[in-house]
Structures are given as structure tokens and as C-alpha cells.
Protein backbone atom coordinates (compact mmCIF):
# COMPACT_ATOMS: atom_id res chain seq x y z
CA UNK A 1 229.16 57.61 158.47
CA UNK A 2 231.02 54.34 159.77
CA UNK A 3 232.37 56.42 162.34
CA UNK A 4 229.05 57.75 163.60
CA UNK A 5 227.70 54.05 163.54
CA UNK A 6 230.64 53.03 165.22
CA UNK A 7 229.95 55.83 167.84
CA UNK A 8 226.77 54.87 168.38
CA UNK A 9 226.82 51.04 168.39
CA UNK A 10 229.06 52.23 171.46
CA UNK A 11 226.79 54.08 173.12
CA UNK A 12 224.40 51.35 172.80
CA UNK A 13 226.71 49.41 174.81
CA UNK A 14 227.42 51.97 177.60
CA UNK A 15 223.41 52.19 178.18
CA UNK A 16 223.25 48.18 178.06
CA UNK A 17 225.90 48.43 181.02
CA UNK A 18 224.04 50.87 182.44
CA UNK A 19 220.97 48.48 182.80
CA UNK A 20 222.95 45.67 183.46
CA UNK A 21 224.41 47.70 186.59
CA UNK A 22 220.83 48.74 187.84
CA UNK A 23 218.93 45.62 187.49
CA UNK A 24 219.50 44.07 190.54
CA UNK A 25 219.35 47.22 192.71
CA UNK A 26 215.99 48.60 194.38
CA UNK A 27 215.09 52.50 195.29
CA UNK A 28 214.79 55.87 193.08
CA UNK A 29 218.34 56.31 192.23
CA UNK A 30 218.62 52.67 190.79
CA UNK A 31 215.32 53.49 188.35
CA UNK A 32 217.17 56.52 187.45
CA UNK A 33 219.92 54.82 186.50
CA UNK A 34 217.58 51.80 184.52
CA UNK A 35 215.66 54.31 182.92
CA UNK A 36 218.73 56.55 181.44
CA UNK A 37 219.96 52.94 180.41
CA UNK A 38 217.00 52.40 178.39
CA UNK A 39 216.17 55.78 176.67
CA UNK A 40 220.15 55.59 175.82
CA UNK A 41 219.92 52.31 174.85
CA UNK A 42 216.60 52.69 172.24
CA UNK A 43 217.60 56.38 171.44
CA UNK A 44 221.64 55.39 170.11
CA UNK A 45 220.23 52.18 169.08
CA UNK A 46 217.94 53.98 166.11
CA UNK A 47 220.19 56.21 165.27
CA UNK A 48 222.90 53.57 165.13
CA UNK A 49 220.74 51.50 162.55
CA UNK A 50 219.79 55.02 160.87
CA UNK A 51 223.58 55.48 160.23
CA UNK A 52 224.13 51.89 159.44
CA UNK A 53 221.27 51.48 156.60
CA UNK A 54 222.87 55.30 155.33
CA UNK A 55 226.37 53.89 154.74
CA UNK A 56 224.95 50.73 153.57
CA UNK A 57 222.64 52.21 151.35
CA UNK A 58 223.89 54.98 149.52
CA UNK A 59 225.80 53.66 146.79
CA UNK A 60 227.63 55.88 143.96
CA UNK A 61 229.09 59.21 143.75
CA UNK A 62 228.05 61.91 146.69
CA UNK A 63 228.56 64.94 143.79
CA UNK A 64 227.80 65.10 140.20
CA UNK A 65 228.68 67.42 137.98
CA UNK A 66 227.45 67.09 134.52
CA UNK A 67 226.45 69.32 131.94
CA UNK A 68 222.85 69.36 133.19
CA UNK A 69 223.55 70.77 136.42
CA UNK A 70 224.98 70.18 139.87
CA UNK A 71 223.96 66.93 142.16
CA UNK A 72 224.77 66.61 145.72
CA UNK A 73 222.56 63.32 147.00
CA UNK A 74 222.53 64.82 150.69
CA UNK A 75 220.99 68.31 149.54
CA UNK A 76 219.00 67.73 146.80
CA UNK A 77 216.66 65.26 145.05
CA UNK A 78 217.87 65.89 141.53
CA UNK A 79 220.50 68.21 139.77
CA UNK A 80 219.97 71.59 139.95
CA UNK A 81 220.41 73.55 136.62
CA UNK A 82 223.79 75.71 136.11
CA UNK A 83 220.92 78.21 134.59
CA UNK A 84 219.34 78.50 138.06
CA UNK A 85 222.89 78.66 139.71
CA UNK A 86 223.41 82.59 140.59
CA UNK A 87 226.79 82.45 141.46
CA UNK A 88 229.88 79.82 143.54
CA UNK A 89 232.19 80.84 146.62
CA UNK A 90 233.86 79.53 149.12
CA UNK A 91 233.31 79.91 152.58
CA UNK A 92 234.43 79.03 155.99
CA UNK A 93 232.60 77.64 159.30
CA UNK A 94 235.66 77.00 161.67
CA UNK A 95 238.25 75.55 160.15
CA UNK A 96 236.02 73.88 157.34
CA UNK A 97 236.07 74.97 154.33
CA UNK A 98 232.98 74.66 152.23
CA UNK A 99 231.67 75.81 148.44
CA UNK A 100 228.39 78.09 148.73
CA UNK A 101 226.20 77.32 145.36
CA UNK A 102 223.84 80.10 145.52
CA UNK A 103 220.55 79.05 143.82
CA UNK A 104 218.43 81.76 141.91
CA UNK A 105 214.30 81.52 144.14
CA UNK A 106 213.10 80.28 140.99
CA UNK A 107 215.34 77.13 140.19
CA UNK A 108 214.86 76.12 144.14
CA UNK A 109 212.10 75.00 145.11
CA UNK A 110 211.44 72.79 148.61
CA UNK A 111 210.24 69.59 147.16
CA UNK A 112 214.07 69.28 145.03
CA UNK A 113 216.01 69.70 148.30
CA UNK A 114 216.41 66.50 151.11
CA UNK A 115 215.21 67.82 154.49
CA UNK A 116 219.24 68.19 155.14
CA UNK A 117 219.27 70.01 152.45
CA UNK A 118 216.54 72.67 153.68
CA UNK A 119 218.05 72.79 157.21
CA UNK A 120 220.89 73.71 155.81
CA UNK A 121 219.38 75.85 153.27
CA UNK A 122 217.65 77.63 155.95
CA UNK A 123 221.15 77.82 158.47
CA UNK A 124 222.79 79.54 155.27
CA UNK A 125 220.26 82.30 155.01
CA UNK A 126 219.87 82.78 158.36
CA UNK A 127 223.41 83.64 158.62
CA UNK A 128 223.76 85.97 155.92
CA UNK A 129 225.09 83.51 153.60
CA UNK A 130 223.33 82.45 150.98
CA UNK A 131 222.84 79.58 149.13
CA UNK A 132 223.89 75.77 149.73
CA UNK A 133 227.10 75.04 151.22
CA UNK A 134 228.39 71.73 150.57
CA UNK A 135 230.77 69.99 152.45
CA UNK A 136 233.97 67.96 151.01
CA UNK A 137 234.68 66.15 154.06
CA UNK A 138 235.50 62.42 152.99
CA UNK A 139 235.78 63.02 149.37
CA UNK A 140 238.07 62.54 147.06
CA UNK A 141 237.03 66.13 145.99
CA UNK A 142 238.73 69.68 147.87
CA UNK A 143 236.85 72.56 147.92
CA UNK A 144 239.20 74.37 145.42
CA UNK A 145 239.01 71.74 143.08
CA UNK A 146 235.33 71.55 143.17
CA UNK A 147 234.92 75.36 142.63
CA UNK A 148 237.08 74.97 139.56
CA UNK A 149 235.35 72.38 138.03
CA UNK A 150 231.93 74.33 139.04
CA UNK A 151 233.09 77.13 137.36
CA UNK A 152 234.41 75.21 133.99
CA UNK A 153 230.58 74.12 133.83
CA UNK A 154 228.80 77.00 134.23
CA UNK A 155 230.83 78.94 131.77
CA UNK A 156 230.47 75.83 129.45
CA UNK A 157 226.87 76.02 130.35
CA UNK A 158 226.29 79.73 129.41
CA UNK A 159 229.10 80.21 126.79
CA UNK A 160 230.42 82.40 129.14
CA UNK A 161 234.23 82.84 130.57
CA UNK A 162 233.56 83.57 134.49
CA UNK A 163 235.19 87.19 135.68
CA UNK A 164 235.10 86.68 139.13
CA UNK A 165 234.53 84.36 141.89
CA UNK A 166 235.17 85.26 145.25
CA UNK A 167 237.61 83.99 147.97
CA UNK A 168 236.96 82.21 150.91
CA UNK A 169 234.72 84.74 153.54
CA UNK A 170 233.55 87.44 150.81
CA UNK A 171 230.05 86.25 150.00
CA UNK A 172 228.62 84.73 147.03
CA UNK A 173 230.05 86.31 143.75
CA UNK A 174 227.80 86.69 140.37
CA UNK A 175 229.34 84.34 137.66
CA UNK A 176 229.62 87.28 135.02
CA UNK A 177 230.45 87.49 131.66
CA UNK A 178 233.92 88.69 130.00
CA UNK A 179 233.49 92.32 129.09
């Protein structure tokens, strides 16, 4: 996020330029240029302070695992239940890897999930894949590890051992129960 802000605050400075550049001149192309200045300017400027106030903010751990369920504060509100939790994979979009928690329609419901975490609800489905896909860019966390320690709690959850989860690309996989 200090990145982005970073990013921004220099856009912020381009489009102050910008102005700067174009005050003094007269004509059409000059209130081009001062317009562009100030849409960039106001338009990087809130997102800039929107980034800023997010890394400022959000204090504490991104993901939770506990025995309750599964928190990720930039998808959803609260943890969602290993009960409601149909099955874990990994995926891949590009060269990211990223675990896909697929969520049973009746332990998801719109009001638990950020608007992030809709969008990319929504993005997941529409591609065919299922479920919430979070991201372990920037944490201490890789997406191996995470599916292990996913795994260890839903089997602890449901006094099950898991069977099967799939590799990177196959889908979502049922956590299933030894035969």
C-alpha cells in the first residue's frame, strides 16, 4: 500500500507541474493542459489519501486462522466458518499464485464480504473459478503454507483427515473424508 501512496503522491506532483506549466499561457491547448492538471491533480490526490489512511489504518494481522473459521480483513467482514468452507486450491492468474476458499451459498452471504471482497467474488465466478481467492503478496504467509495450515483446520474442524486437495490450475477440490 506504501507503494501505491507513494505512486500516487507522485502523480499528484506531475499534475501540479502540469498546472504550474499552463498557468501563465492563454488559448485552448493551454486549458487542456490546466484542466488535465487539475482532474489529475484531485483524482491521484484522493486516491493518494485513500491509500494513505488504508496503510495507516489497518492495524493487525491481514489473515486469521483460528478454530472458528477463516478471516481475511480485505474480503470479508468476519470469519467465515470451516463448516461453510466447501473445499481449498490453489490457483494461478499470471505468475501469481493464489489459494481459492470456495464458500458453500449458504455460509456466504453479501453483507459478510468487503465490496473487494464481492468484486472479487464475482471475477472468480465469472471465470469459472469459484470461490475467494486470496492473495499472499506482502505476507509473511506463501500460498503453500497457507493451504496447509487451511487444511490442518478444517480437518481439525470436522474430525476429518483431508483426501485430496488439488494442485495449482485443477479447480476447487471437496475436502473429503478418509475412507
Amino acid at each position: 500500500m506504501l507503494g501505491l501512496t507513494l505512486l500516487f503522491a507522485t502523480v499528484v506532483g506531475a499534475s501540479v507541474l502540469v498546472i504550474a506549466v499552463t498557468a501563465d499561457e492563454t488559448g485552448y491547448q493551454a486549458s487542456k493542459g490546466h484542466t488535465a492538471g487539475w482532474l489529475g491533480a484531485v483524482s491521484s490526490g484522493i486516491a493518494c489519501l485513500w491509500f494513505l489512511w488504508r496503510t495507516v489504518s489497518v492495524r493487525g494481522p491481514v489473515i486469521t486462522l483460528t478454530p472458528d473459521g477463516l478471516h481475511d480483513t480485505r474480503l470479508t467482514r468476519g470469519p467465515i466458518p470451516w463448516g461453510d468452507v466447501a473445499g481449498v486450491s490453489l490457483s494461478q492468474r499470471g505468475r501469481q499464485r493464489l489459494l481459492t476458499v470456495d464458500v458453500s451459498q449458504a455460509g456466504l452471504t453479501w453483507a459478510e464480504l468487503t465490496s473487494s471482497g464481492r468484486w472479487e467474488y464475482r471475477w472468480s465466478v465469472d471465470r469459472g473459478d469459484g470461490g475467494l481467492r486470496i492473495h499472499t503478496v506482502g505476507l509473511a504467509i506463501g500460498p503453500d503454507d497457507l493451504l496447509a495450515a487451511v487444511g490442518r483446520y478444517i480437518a481439525d474442524a470436522r474430525g476429518e483427515a483431508i483426501r485430496e486437495i488439488c494442485s495449482p490450475g485443477t479447480g476447487v477440490a471437496p475436502v473429503t473424508q478418509d475412507p
